[in-house]
C-alpha atoms as a PDB file:
ATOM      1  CA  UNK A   1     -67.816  79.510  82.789  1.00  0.00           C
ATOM      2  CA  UNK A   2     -69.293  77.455  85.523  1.00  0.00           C
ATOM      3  CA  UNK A   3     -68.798  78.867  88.996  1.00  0.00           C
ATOM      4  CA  UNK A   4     -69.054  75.144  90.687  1.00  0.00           C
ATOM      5  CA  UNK A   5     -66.627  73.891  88.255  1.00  0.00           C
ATOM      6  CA  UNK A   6     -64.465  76.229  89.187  1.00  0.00           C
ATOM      7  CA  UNK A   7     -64.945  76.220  93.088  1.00  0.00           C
ATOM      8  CA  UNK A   8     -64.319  72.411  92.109  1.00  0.00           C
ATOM      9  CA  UNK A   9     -60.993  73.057  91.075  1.00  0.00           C
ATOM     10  CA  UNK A  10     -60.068  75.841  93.907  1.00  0.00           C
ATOM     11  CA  UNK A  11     -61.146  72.696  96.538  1.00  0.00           C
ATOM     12  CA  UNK A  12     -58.857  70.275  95.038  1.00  0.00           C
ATOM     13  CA  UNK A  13     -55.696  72.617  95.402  1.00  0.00           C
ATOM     14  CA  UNK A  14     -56.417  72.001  99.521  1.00  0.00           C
ATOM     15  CA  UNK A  15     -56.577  68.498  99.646  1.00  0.00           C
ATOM     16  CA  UNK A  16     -54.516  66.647 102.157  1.00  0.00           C
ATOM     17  CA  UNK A  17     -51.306  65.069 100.595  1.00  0.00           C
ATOM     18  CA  UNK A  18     -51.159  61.947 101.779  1.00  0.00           C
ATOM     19  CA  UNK A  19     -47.975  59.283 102.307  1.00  0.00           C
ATOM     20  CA  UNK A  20     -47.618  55.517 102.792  1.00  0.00           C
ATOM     21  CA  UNK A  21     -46.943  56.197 106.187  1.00  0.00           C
ATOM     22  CA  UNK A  22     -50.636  56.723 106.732  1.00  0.00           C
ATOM     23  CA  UNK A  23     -51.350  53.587 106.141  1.00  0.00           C
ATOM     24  CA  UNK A  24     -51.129  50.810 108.763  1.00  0.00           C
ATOM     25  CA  UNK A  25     -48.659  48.066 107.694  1.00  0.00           C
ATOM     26  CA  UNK A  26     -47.603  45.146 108.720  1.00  0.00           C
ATOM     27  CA  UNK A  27     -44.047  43.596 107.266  1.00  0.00           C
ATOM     28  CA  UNK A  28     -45.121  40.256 109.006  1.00  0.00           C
ATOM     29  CA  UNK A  29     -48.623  39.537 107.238  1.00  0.00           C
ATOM     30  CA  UNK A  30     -47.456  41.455 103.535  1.00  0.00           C
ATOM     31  CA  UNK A  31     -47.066  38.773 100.578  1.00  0.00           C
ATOM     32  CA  UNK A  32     -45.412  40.112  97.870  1.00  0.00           C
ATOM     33  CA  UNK A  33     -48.139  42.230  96.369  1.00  0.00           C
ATOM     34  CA  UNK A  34     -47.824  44.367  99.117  1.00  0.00           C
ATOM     35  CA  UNK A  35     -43.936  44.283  98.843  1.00  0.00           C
ATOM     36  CA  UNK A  36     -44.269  45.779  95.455  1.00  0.00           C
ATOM     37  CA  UNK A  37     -47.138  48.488  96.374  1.00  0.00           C
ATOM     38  CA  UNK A  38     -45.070  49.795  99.371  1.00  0.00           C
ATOM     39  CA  UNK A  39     -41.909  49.974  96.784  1.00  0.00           C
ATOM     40  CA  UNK A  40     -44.325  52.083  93.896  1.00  0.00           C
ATOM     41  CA  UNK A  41     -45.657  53.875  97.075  1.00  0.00           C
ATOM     42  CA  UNK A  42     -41.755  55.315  98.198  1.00  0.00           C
ATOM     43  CA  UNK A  43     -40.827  55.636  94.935  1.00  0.00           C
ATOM     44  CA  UNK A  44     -44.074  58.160  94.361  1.00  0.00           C
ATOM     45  CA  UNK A  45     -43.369  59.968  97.352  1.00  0.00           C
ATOM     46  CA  UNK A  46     -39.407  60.335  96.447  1.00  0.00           C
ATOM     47  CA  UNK A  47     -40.978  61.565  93.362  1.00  0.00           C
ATOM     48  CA  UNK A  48     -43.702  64.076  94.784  1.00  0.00           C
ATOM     49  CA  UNK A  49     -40.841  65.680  97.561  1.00  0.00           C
ATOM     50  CA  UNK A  50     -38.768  66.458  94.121  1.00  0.00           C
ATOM     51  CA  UNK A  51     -41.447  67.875  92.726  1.00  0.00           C
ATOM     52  CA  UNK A  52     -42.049  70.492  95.776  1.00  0.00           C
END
């Protein structure tokens, strides 16, 4: 087995998680497109908190 491959895999277990809210966001200038991207963005992070 490959040693980088797996060193590869050990670094991706410590990667940041990261939420909507770290994204900056403006309700005033969002068409609808962003409307629907923050709603898939809750719903994956309702889904991710019932995962942990």
């Amino acid at each position: 087995m490959d040693p980088n491959i797996n060193q590869a895999a050990q670094a991706g277990n410590q990667l940041p998680i990261g939420k909507n809210e770290d994204v900056e966001f403006s309700s005033d200038m969002a068409d609808e497109a962003d409307m629907k991207a923050l709603q898939r963005a809750q719903k994956a992070d309702q889904r991710q908190q019932e995962q942990e």
